[in-house]
C-alpha atoms as a PDB file:
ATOM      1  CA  UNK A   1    -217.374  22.165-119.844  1.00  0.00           C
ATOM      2  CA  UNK A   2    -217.260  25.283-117.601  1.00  0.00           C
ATOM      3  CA  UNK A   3    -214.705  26.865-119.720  1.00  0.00           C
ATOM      4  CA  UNK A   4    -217.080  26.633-122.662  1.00  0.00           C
ATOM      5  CA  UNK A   5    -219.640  27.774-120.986  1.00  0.00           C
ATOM      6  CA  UNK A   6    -217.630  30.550-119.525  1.00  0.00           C
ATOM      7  CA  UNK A   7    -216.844  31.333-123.073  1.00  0.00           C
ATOM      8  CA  UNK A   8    -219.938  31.300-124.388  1.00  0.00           C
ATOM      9  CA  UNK A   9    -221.451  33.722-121.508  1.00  0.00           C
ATOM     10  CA  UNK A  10    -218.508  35.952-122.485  1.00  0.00           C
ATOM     11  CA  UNK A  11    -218.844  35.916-126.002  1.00  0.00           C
ATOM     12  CA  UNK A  12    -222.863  36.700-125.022  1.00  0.00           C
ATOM     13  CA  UNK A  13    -221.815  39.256-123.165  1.00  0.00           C
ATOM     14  CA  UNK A  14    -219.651  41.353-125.670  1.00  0.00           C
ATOM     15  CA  UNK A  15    -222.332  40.936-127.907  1.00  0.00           C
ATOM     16  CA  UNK A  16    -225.119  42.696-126.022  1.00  0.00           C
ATOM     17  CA  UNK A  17    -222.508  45.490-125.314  1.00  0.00           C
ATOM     18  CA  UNK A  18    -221.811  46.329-128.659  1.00  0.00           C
ATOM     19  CA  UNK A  19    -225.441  46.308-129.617  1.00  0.00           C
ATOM     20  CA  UNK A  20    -225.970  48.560-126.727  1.00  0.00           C
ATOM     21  CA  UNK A  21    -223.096  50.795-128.066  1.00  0.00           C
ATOM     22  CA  UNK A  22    -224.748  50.747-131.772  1.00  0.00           C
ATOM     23  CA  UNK A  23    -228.183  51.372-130.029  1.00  0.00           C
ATOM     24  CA  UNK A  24    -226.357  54.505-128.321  1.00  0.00           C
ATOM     25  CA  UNK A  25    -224.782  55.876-131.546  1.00  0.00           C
ATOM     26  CA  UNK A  26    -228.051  55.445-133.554  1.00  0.00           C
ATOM     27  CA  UNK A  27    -229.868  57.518-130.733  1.00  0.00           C
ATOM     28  CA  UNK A  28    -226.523  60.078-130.486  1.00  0.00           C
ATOM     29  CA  UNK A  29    -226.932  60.492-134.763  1.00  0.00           C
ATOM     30  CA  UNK A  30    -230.706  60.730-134.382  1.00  0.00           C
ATOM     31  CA  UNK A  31    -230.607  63.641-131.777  1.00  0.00           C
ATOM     32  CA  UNK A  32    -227.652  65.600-133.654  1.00  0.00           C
ATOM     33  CA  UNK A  33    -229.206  65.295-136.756  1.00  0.00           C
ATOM     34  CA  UNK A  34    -233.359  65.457-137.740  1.00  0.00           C
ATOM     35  CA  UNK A  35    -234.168  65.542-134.163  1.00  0.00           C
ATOM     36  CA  UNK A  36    -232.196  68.843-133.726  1.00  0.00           C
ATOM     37  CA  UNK A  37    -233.255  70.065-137.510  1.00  0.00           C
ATOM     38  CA  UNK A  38    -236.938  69.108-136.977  1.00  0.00           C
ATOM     39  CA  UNK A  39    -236.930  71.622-133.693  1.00  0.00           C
ATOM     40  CA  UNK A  40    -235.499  74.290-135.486  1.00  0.00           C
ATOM     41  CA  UNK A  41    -238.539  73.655-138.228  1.00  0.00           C
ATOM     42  CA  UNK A  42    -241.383  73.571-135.426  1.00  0.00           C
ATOM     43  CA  UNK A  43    -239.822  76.678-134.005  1.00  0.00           C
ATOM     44  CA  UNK A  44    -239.297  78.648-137.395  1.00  0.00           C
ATOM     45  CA  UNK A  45    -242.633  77.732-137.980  1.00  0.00           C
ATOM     46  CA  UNK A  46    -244.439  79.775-134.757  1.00  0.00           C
ATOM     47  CA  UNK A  47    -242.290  82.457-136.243  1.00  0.00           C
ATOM     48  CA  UNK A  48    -244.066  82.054-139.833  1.00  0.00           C
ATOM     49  CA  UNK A  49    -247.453  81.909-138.298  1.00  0.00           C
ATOM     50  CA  UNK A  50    -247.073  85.267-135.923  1.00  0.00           C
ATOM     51  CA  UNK A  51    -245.379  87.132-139.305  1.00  0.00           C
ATOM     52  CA  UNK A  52    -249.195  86.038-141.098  1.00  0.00           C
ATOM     53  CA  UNK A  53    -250.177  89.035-139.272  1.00  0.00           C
ATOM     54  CA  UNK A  54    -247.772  91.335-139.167  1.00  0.00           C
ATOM     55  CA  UNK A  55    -245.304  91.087-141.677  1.00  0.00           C
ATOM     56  CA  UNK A  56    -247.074  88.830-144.002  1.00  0.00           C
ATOM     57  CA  UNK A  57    -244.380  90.495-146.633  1.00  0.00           C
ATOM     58  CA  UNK A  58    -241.994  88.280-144.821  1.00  0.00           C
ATOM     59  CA  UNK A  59    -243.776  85.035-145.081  1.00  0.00           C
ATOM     60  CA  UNK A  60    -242.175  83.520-148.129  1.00  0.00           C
ATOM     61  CA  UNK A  61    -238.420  84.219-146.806  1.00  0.00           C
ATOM     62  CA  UNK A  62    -239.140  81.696-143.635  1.00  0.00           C
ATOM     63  CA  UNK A  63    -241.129  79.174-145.929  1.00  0.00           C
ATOM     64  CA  UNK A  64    -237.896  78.982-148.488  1.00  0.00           C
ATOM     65  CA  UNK A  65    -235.658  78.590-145.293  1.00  0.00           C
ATOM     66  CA  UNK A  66    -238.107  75.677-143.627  1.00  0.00           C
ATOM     67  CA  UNK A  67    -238.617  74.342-147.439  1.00  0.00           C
ATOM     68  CA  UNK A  68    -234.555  73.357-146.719  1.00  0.00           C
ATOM     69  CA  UNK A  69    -234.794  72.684-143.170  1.00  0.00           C
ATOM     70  CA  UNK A  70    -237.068  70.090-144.098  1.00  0.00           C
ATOM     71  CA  UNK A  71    -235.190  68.438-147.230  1.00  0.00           C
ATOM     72  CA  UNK A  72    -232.146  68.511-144.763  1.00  0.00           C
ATOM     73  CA  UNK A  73    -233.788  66.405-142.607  1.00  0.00           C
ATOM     74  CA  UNK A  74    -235.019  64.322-145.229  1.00  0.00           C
ATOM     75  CA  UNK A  75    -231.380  63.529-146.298  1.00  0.00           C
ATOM     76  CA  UNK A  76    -230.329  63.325-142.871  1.00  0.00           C
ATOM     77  CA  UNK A  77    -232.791  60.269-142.245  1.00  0.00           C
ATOM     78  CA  UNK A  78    -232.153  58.662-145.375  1.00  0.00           C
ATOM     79  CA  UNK A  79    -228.272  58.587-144.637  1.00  0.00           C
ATOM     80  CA  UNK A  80    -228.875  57.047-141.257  1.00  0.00           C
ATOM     81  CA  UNK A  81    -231.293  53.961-142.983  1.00  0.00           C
ATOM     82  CA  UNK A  82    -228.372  53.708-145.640  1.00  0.00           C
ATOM     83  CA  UNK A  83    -225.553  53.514-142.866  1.00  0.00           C
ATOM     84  CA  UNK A  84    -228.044  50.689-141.313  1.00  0.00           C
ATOM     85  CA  UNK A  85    -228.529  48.729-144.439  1.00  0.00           C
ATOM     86  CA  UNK A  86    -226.522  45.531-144.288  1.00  0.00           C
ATOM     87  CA  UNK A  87    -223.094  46.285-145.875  1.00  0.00           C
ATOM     88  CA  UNK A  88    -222.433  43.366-148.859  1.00  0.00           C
ATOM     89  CA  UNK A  89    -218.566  43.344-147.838  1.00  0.00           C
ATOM     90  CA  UNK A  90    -218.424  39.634-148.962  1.00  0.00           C
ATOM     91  CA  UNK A  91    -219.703  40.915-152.989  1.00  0.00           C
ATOM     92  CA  UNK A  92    -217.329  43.793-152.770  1.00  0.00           C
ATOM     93  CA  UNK A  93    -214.833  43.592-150.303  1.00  0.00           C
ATOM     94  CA  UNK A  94    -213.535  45.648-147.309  1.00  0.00           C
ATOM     95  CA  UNK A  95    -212.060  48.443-149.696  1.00  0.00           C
ATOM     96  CA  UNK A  96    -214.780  48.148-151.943  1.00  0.00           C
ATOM     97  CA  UNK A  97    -217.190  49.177-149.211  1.00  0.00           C
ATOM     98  CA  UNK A  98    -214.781  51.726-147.971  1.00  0.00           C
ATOM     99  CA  UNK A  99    -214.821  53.938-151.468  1.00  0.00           C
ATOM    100  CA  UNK A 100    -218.478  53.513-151.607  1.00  0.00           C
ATOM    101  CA  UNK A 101    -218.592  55.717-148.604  1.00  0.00           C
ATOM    102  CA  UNK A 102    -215.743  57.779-149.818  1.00  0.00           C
ATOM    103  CA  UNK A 103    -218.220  58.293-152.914  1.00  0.00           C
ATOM    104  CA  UNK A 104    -220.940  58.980-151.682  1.00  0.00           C
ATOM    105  CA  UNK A 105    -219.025  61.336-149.188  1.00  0.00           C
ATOM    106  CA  UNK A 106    -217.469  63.263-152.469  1.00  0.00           C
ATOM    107  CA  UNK A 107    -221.233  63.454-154.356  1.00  0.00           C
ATOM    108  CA  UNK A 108    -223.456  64.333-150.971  1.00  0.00           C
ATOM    109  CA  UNK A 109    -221.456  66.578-148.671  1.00  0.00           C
ATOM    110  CA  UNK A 110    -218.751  67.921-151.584  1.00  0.00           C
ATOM    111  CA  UNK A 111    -215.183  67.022-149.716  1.00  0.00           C
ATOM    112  CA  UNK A 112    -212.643  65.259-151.691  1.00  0.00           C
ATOM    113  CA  UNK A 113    -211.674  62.122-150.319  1.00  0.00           C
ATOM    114  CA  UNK A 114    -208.431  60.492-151.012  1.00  0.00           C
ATOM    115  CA  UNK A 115    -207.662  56.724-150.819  1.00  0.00           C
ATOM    116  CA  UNK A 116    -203.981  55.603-150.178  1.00  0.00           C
ATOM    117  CA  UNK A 117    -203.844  51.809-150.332  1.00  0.00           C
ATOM    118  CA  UNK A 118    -200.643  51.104-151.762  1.00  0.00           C
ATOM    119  CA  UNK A 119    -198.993  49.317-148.346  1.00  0.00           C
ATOM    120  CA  UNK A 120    -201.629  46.568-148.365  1.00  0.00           C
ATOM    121  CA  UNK A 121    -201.102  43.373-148.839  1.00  0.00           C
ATOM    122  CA  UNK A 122    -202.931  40.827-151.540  1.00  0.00           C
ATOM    123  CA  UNK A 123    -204.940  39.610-148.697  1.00  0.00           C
ATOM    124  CA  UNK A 124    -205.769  41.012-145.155  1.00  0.00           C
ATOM    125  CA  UNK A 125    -207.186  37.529-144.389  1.00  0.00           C
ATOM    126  CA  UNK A 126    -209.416  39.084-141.774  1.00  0.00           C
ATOM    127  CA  UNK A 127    -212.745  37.237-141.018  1.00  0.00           C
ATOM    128  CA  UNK A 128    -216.115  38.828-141.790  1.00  0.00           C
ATOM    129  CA  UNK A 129    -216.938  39.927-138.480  1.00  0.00           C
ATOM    130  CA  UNK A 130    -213.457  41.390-138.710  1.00  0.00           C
ATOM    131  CA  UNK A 131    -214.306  43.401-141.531  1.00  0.00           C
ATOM    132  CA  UNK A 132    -217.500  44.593-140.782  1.00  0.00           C
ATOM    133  CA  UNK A 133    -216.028  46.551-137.422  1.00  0.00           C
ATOM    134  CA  UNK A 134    -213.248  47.774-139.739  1.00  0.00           C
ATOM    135  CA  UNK A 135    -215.707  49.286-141.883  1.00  0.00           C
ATOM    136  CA  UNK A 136    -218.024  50.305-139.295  1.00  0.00           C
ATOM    137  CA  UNK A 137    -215.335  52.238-137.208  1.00  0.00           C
ATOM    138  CA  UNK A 138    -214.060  53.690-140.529  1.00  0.00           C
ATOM    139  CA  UNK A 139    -217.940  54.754-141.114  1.00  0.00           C
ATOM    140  CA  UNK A 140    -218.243  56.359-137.946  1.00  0.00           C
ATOM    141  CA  UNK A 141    -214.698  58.552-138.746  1.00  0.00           C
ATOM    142  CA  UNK A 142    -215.266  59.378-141.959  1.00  0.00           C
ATOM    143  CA  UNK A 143    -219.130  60.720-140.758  1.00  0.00           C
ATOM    144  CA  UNK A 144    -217.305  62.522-137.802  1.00  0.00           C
ATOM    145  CA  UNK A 145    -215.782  64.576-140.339  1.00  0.00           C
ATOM    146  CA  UNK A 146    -218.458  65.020-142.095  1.00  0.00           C
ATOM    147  CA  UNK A 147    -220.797  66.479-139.770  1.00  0.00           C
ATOM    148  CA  UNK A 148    -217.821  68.609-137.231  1.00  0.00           C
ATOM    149  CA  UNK A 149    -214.725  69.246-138.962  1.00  0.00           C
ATOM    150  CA  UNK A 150    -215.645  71.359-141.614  1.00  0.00           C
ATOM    151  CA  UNK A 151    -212.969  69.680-144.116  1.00  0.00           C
ATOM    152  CA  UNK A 152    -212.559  69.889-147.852  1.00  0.00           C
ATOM    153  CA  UNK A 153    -209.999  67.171-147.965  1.00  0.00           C
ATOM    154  CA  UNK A 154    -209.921  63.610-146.717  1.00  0.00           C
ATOM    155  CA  UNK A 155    -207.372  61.118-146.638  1.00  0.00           C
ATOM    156  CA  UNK A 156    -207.797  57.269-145.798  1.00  0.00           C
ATOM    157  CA  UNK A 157    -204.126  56.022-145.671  1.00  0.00           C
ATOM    158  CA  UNK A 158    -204.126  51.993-145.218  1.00  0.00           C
ATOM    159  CA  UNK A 159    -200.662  50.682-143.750  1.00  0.00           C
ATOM    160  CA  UNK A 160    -199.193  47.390-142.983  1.00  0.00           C
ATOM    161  CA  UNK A 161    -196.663  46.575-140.697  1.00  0.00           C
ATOM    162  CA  UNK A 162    -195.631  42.634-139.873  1.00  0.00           C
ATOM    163  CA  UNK A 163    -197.683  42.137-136.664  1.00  0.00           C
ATOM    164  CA  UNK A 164    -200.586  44.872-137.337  1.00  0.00           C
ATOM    165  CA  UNK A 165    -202.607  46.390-139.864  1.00  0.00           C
ATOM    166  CA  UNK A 166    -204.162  50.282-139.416  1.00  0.00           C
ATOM    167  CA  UNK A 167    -205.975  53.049-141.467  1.00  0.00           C
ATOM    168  CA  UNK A 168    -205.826  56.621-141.006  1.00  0.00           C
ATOM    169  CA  UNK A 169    -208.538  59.306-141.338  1.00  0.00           C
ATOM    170  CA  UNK A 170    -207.048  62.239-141.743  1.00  0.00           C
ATOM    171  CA  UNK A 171    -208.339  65.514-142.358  1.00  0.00           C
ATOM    172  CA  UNK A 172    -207.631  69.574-143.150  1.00  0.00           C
ATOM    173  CA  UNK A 173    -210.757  70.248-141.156  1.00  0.00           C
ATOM    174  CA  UNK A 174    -210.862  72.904-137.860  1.00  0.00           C
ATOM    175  CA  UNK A 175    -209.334  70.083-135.061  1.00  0.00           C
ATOM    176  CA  UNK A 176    -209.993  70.167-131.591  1.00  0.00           C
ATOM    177  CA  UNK A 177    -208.121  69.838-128.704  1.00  0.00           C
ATOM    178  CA  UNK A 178    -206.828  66.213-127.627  1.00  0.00           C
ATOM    179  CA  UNK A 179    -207.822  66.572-124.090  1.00  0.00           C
ATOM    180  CA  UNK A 180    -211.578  66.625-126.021  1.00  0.00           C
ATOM    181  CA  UNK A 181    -210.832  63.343-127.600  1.00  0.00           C
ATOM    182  CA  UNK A 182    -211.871  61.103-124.441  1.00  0.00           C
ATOM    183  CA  UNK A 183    -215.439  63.146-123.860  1.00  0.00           C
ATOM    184  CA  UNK A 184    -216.236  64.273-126.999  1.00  0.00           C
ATOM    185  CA  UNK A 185    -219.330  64.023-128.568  1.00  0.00           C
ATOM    186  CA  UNK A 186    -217.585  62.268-131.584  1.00  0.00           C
ATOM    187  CA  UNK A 187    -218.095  58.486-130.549  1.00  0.00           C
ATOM    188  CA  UNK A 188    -214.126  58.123-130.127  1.00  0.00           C
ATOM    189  CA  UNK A 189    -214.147  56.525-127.135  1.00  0.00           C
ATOM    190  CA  UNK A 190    -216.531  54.048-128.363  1.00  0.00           C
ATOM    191  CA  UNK A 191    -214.455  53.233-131.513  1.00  0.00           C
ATOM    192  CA  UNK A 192    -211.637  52.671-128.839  1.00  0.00           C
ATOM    193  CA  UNK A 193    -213.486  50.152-126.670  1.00  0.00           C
ATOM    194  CA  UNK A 194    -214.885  47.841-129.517  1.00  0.00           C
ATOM    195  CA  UNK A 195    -210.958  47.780-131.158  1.00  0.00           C
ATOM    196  CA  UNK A 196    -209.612  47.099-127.637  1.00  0.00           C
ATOM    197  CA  UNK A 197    -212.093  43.757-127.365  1.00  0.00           C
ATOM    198  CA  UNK A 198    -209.954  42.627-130.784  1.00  0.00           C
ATOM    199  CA  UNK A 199    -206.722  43.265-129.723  1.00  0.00           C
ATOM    200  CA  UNK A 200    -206.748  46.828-131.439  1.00  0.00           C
ATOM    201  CA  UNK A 201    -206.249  50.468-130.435  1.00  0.00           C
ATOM    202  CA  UNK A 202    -207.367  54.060-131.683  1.00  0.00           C
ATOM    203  CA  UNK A 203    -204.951  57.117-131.331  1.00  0.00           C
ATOM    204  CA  UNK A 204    -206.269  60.750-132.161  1.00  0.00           C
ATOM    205  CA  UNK A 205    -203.803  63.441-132.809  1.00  0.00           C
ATOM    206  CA  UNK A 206    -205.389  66.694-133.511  1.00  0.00           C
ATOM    207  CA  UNK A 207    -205.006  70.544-132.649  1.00  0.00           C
ATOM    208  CA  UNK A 208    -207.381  73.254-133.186  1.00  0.00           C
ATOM    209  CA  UNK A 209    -206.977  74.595-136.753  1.00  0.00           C
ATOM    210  CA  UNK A 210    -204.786  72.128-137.926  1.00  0.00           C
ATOM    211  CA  UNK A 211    -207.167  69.195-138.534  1.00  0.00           C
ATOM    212  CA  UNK A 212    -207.050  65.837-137.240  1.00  0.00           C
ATOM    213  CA  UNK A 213    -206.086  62.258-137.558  1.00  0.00           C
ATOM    214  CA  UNK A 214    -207.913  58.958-136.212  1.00  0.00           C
ATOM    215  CA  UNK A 215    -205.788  55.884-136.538  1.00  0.00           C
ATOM    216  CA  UNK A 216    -207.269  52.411-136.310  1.00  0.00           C
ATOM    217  CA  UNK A 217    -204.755  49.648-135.608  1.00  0.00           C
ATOM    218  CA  UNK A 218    -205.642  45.947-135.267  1.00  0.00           C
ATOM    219  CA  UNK A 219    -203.013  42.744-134.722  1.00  0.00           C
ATOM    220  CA  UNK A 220    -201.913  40.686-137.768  1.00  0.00           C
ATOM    221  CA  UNK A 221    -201.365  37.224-138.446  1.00  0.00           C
ATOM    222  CA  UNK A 222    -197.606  37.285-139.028  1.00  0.00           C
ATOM    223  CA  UNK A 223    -198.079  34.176-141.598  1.00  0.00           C
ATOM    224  CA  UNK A 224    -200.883  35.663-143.359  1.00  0.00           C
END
């Protein structure tokens, strides 16, 4: 009975720190995105109003740039409610999810991405809950390079080996250096700590100019 209960405190536990890590990444996206884009607005706008008077010539060039300031942020809120809409991984599966993002990567921000999923298996019997951090982790790679790497080209390379599964996001973007990877900004090091509570790992490998790769790897049933 105490080991049960043990469990179930644990299992409480790991649950409240992953919301708390979701609630930190939704306020990290928030502030890099339409909070930071909004400021600029407000402040190009105390520029517009001191130009009514004297350059009012000059008027219309800082409403066009505040007319797209404004639709950014627009987009930039509407991509956050979409990446917090319940995913429907059990109508289209794990990859199905995956090159919905890839898509809507390719339509909205213009880099090609590439899916390589020839080394799967027929199944990845993974659970749900499985799935869904696959997916979010992958999410929160492929937005990485969307917002800091400055890419045109993405890979996602899915590999199998008999006691693990991974995926790689790689990219041709601007890189940083590895030493970054632990501090950055990115939200690495909280990929790393929600794989490690499944048995997984993360590994970066990246260089300034040369791009970069983020490789998820999680354990495998060997009889699956």
């Amino acid at each position: 009975m105490k080991e049960q209960t043990a469990t179930v405190e644990a299992l409480g536990d790991r649950a409240i720190m992953m919301m708390e890590e979701e609630r930190r990444r939704i306020g990290r996206d928030l502030h890099d995105g339409p909070v930071q884009t909004l400021t600029q607005v407000a402040m190009r706008l105390e520029i517009a109003r001191r130009l009514l008077t004297a350059e009012p010539e000059a008027v219309e060039g800082e409403l066009t740039l505040l007319s797209t300031r404004v639709v950014q942020a627009v987009n930039e809120i509407r991509q956050l409610i979409f990446d917090l809409q319940p995913i429907a991984i059990d109508e289209v599966g794990l990859l199905g999810a995956v090159e919905s993002v890839a898509q809507g990567i390719e339509r909205e921000a213009g880099i090609e991405v590439q899916i390589d999923d020839h080394d799967l298996p027929a199944t990845m019997s993974l659970s749900g809950a499985q799935q869904v951090l696959i997916f979010r982790l992958l999410q929160e790679a492929l937005t990485n390079v969307v917002k800091h790497a400055g890419a045109r080209h993405i890979l996602v390379r899915w590999g199998c080996a008999p006691d693990a599964l991974s995926v790689e996001v790689e990219d041709d973007g601007r890189g940083f250096p590895e030493e970054q990877s632990a501090t950055h900004h990115f939200g690495l090091q909280g990929m790393r700590e929600r794989l490690r509570r499944v048995g997984g790992d993360l590994a970066i490998r990246s260089r300034p100019g040369s791009g970069s790769v983020v490789s998820i790897r999680w354990p495998r049933d060997p009889g699956a």
